[in-house]
C-alpha atoms as a PDB file:
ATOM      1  CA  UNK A   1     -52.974  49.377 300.205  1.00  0.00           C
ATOM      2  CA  UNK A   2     -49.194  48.923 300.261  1.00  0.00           C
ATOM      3  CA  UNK A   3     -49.697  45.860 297.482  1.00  0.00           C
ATOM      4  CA  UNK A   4     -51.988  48.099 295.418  1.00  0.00           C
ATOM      5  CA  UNK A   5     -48.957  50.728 295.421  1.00  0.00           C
ATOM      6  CA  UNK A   6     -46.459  48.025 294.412  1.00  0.00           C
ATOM      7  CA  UNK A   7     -48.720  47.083 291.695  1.00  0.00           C
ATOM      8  CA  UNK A   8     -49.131  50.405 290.165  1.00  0.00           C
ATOM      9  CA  UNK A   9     -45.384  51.043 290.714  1.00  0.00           C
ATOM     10  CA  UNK A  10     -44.841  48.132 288.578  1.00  0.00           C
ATOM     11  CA  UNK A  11     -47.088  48.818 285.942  1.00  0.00           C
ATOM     12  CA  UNK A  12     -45.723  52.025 285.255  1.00  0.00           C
ATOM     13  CA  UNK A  13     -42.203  50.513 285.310  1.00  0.00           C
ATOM     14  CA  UNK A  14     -43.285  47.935 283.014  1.00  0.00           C
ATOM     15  CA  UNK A  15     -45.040  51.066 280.364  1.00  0.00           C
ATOM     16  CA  UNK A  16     -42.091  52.992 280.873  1.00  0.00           C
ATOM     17  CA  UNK A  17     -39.858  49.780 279.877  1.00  0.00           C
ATOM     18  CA  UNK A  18     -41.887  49.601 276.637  1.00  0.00           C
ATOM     19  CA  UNK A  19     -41.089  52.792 275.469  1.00  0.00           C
ATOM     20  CA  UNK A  20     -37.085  52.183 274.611  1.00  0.00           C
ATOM     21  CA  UNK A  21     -36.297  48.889 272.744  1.00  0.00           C
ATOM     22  CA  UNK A  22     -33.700  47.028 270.139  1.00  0.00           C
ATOM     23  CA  UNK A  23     -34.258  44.157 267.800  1.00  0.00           C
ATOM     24  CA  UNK A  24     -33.684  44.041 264.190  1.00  0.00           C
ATOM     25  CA  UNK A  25     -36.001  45.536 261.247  1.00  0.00           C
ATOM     26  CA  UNK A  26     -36.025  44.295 257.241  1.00  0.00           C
ATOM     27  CA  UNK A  27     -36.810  46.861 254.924  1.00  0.00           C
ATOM     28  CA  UNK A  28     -37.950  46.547 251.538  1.00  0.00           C
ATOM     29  CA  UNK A  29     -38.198  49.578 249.060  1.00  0.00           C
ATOM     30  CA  UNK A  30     -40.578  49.407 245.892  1.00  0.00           C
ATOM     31  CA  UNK A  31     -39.849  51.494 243.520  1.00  0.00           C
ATOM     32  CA  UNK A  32     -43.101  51.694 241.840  1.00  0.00           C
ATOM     33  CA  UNK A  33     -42.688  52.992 238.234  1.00  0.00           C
ATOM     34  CA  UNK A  34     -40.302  50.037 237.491  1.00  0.00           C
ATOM     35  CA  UNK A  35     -41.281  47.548 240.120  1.00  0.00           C
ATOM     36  CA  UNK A  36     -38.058  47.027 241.498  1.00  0.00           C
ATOM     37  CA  UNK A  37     -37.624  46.680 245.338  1.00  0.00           C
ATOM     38  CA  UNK A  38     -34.779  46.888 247.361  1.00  0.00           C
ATOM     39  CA  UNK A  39     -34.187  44.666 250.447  1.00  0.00           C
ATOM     40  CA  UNK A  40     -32.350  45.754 253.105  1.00  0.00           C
ATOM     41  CA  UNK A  41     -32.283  44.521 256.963  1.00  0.00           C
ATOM     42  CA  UNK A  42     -30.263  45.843 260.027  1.00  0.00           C
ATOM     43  CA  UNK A  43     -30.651  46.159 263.883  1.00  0.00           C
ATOM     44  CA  UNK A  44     -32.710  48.873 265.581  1.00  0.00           C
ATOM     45  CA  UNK A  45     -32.648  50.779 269.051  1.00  0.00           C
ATOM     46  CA  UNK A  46     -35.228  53.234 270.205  1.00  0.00           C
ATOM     47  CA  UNK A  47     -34.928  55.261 273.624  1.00  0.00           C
ATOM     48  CA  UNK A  48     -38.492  57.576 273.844  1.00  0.00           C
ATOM     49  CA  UNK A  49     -39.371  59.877 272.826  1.00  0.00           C
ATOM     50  CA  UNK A  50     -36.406  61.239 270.136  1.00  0.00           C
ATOM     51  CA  UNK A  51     -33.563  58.504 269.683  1.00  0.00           C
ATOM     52  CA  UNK A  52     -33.671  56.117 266.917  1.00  0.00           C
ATOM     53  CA  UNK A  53     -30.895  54.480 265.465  1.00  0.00           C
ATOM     54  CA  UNK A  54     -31.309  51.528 262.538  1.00  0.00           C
ATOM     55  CA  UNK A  55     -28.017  49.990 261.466  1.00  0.00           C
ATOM     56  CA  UNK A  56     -28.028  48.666 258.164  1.00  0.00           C
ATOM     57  CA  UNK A  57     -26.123  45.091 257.932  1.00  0.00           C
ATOM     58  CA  UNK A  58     -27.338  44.431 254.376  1.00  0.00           C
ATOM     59  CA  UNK A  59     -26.291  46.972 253.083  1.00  0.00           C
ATOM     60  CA  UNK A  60     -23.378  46.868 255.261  1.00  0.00           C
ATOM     61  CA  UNK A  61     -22.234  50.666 257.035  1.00  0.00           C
ATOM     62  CA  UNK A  62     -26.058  52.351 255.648  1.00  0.00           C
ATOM     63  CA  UNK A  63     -27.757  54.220 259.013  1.00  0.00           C
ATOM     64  CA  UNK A  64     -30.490  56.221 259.742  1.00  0.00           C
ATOM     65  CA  UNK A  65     -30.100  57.601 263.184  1.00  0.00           C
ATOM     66  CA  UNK A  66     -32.580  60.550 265.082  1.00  0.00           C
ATOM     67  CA  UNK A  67     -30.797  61.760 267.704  1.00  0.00           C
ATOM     68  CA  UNK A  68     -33.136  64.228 269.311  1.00  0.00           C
ATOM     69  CA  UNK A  69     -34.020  67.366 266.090  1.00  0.00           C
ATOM     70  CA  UNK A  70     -30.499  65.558 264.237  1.00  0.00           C
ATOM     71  CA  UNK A  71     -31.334  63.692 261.620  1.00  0.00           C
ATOM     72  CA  UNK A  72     -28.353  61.489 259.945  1.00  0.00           C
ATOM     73  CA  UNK A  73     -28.132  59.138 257.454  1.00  0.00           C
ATOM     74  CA  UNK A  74     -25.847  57.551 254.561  1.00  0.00           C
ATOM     75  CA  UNK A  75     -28.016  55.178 252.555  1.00  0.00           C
ATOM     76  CA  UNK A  76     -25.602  53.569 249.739  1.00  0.00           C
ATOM     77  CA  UNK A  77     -23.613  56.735 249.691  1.00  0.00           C
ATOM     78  CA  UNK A  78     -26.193  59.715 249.997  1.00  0.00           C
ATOM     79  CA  UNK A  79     -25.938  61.241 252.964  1.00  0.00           C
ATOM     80  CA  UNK A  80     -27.810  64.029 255.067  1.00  0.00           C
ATOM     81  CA  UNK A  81     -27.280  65.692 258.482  1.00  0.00           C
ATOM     82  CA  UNK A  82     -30.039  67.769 259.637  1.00  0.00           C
ATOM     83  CA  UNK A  83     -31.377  69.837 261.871  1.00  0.00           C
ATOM     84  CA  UNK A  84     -34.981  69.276 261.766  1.00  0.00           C
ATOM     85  CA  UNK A  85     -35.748  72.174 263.733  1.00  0.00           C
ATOM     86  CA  UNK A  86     -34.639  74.505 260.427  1.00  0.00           C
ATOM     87  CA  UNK A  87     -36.065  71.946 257.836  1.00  0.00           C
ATOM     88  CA  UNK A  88     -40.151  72.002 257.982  1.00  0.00           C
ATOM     89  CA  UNK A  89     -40.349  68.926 255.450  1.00  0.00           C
ATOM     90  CA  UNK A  90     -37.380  66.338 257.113  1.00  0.00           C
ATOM     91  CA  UNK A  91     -38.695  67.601 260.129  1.00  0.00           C
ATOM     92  CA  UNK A  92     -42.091  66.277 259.098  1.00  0.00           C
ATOM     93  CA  UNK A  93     -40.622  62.789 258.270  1.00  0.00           C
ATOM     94  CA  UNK A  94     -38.556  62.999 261.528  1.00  0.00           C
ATOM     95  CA  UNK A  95     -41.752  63.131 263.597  1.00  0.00           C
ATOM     96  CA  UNK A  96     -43.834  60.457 261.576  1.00  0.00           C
ATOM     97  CA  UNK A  97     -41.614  57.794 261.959  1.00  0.00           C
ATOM     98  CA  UNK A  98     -40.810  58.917 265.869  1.00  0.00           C
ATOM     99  CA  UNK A  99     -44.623  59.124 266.090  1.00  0.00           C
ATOM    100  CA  UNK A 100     -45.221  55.647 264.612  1.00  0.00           C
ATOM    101  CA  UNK A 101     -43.258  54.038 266.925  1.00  0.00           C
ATOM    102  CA  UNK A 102     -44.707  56.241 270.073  1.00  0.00           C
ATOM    103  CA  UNK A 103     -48.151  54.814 268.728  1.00  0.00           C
ATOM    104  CA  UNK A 104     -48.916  58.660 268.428  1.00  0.00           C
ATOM    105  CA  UNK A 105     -50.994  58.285 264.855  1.00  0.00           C
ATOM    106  CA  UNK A 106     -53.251  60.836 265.692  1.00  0.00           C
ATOM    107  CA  UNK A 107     -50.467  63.774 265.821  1.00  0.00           C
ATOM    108  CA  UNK A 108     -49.308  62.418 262.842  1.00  0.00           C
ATOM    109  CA  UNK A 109     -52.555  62.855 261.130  1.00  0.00           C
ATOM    110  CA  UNK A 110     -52.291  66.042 262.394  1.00  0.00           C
ATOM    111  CA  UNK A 111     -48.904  67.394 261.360  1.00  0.00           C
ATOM    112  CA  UNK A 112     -49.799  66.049 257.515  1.00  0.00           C
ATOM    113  CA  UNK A 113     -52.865  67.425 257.217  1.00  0.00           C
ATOM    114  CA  UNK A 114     -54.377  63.897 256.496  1.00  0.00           C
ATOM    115  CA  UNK A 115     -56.865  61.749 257.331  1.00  0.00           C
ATOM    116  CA  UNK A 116     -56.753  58.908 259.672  1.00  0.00           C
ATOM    117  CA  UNK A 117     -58.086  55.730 260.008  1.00  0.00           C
ATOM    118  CA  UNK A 118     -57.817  53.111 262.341  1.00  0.00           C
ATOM    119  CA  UNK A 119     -59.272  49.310 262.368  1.00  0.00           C
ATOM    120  CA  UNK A 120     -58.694  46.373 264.532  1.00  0.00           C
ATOM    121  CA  UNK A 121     -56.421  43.449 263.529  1.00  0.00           C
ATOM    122  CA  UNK A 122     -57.423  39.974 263.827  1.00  0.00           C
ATOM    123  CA  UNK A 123     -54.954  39.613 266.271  1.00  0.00           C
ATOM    124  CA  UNK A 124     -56.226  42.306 268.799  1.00  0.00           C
ATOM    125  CA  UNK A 125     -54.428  44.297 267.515  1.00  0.00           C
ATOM    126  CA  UNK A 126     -54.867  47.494 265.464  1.00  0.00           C
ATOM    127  CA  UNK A 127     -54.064  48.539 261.769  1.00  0.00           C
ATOM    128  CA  UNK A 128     -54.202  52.469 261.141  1.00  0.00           C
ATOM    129  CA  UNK A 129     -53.758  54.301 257.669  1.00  0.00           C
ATOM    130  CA  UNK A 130     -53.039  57.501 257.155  1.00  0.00           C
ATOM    131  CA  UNK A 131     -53.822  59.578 253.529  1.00  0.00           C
ATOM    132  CA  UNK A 132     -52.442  63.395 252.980  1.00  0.00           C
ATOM    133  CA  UNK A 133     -55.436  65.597 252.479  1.00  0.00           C
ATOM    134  CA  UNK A 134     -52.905  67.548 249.550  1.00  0.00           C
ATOM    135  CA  UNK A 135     -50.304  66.379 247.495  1.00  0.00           C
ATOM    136  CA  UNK A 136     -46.876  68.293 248.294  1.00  0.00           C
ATOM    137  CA  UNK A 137     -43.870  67.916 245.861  1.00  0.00           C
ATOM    138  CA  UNK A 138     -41.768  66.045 248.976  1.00  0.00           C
ATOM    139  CA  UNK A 139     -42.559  63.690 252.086  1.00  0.00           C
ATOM    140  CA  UNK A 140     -45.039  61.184 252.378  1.00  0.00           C
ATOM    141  CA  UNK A 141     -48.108  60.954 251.001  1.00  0.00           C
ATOM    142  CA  UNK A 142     -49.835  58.585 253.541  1.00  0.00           C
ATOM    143  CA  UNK A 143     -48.567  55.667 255.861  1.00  0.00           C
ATOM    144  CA  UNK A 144     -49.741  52.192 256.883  1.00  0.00           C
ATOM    145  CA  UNK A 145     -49.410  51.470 260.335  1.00  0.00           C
ATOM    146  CA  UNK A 146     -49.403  47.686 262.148  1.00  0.00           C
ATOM    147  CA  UNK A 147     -49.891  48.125 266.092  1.00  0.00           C
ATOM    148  CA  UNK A 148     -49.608  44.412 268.169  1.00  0.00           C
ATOM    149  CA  UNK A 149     -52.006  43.966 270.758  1.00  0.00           C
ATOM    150  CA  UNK A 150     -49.609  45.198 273.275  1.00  0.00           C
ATOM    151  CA  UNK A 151     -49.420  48.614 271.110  1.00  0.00           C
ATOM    152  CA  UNK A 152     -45.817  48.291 269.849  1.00  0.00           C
ATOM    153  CA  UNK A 153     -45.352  48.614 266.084  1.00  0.00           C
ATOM    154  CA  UNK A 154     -44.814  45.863 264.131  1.00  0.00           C
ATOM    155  CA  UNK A 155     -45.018  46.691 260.445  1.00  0.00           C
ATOM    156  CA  UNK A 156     -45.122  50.296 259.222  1.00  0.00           C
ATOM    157  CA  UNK A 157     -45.341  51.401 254.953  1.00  0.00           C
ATOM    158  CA  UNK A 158     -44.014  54.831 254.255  1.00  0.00           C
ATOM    159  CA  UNK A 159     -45.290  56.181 250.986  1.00  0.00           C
ATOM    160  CA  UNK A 160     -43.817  58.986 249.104  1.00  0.00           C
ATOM    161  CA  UNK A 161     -45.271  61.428 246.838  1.00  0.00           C
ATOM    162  CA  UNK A 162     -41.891  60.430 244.308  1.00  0.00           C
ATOM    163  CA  UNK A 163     -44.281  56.735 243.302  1.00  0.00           C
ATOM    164  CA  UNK A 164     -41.851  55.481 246.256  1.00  0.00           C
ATOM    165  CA  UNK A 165     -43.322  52.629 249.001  1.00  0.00           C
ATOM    166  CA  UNK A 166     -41.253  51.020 252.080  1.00  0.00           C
ATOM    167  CA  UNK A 167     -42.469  48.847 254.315  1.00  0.00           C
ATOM    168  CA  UNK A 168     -40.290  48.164 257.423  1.00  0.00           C
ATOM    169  CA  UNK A 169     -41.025  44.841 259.851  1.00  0.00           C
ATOM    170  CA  UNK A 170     -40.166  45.038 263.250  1.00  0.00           C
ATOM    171  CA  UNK A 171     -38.925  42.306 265.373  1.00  0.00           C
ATOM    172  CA  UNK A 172     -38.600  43.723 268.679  1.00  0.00           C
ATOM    173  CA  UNK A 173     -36.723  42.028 271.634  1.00  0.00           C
END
């Protein structure tokens, strides 16, 4: 009885481990009317269930940071500080991404109005895509999800109603 304790114990340590995290991300932003796209890459740190910070190294001093309804970023010189609790569409975005990374696809579904669906990966693991039900001037229109067998994201795609598309890959420590 007393190993089957210890076990659980460490199981849940282990889950509860998974759930903050740091490694380093690459980003790369297509702009679809022209076909440009924009790299970028910088470290990441997540603490569950509302801290994110990604620190931009190329371009060097860019951050996007969720610090618990805060969100902050300068991205080459456009900034925004917000209070997500008093913004219904950043707020949105806010809980997507915090969401994605949570593995929590089916709230996001839910907060967009969208559909969801979700199919496995080769891999064991899981790819899930997500489609607004109604197109809103702002936000995203739908989101493309990459789970690893262990359920920690690996790739997500943002896309925006503006023709915008990023895809982020994670490389977790």
């Amino acid at each position: 009885m007393k190993k089957l304790l210890t076990l659980a114990l460490l199981l849940c340590g282990i889950a509860a481990g998974a759930q903050d995290f740091e490694g380093t991300f690459t980003q790369a932003k297509t702009l679809k009317i022209s076909g440009r796209v924009i790299k970028s890459e910088g470290t990441l740190s997540y603490q569950a269930p509302d801290q994110l910070a990604m620190l931009y190294t190329k371009p060097d001093g860019d951050y996007f940071i969720i610090d618990g309804p805060y969100l902050r970023m300068d991205m080459r010189g456009v900034t925004l500080d917000v209070n997500t609790e008093n913004n219904k569409t950043v707020r949105a975005q806010r809980n997507a991404i915090l969401y994605s990374i949570a593995g929590k696809y089916e709230e996001i579904a839910m907060e967009m109005d969208a559909d969801c669906s979700v199919t496995p990966a080769k891999d064991g693991g899981k790819r899930v895509v997500i489609k607004v039900r109604t197109a809103l001037p702002k936000g995203y229109s739908g989101m493309e999800l990459d789970y690893k067998k262990n359920g920690q994201l690996r790739r997500m795609v943002l896309e925006e109603f503006g023709d915008i598309s990023t895809e982020y890959i994670l490389n977790v420590n």
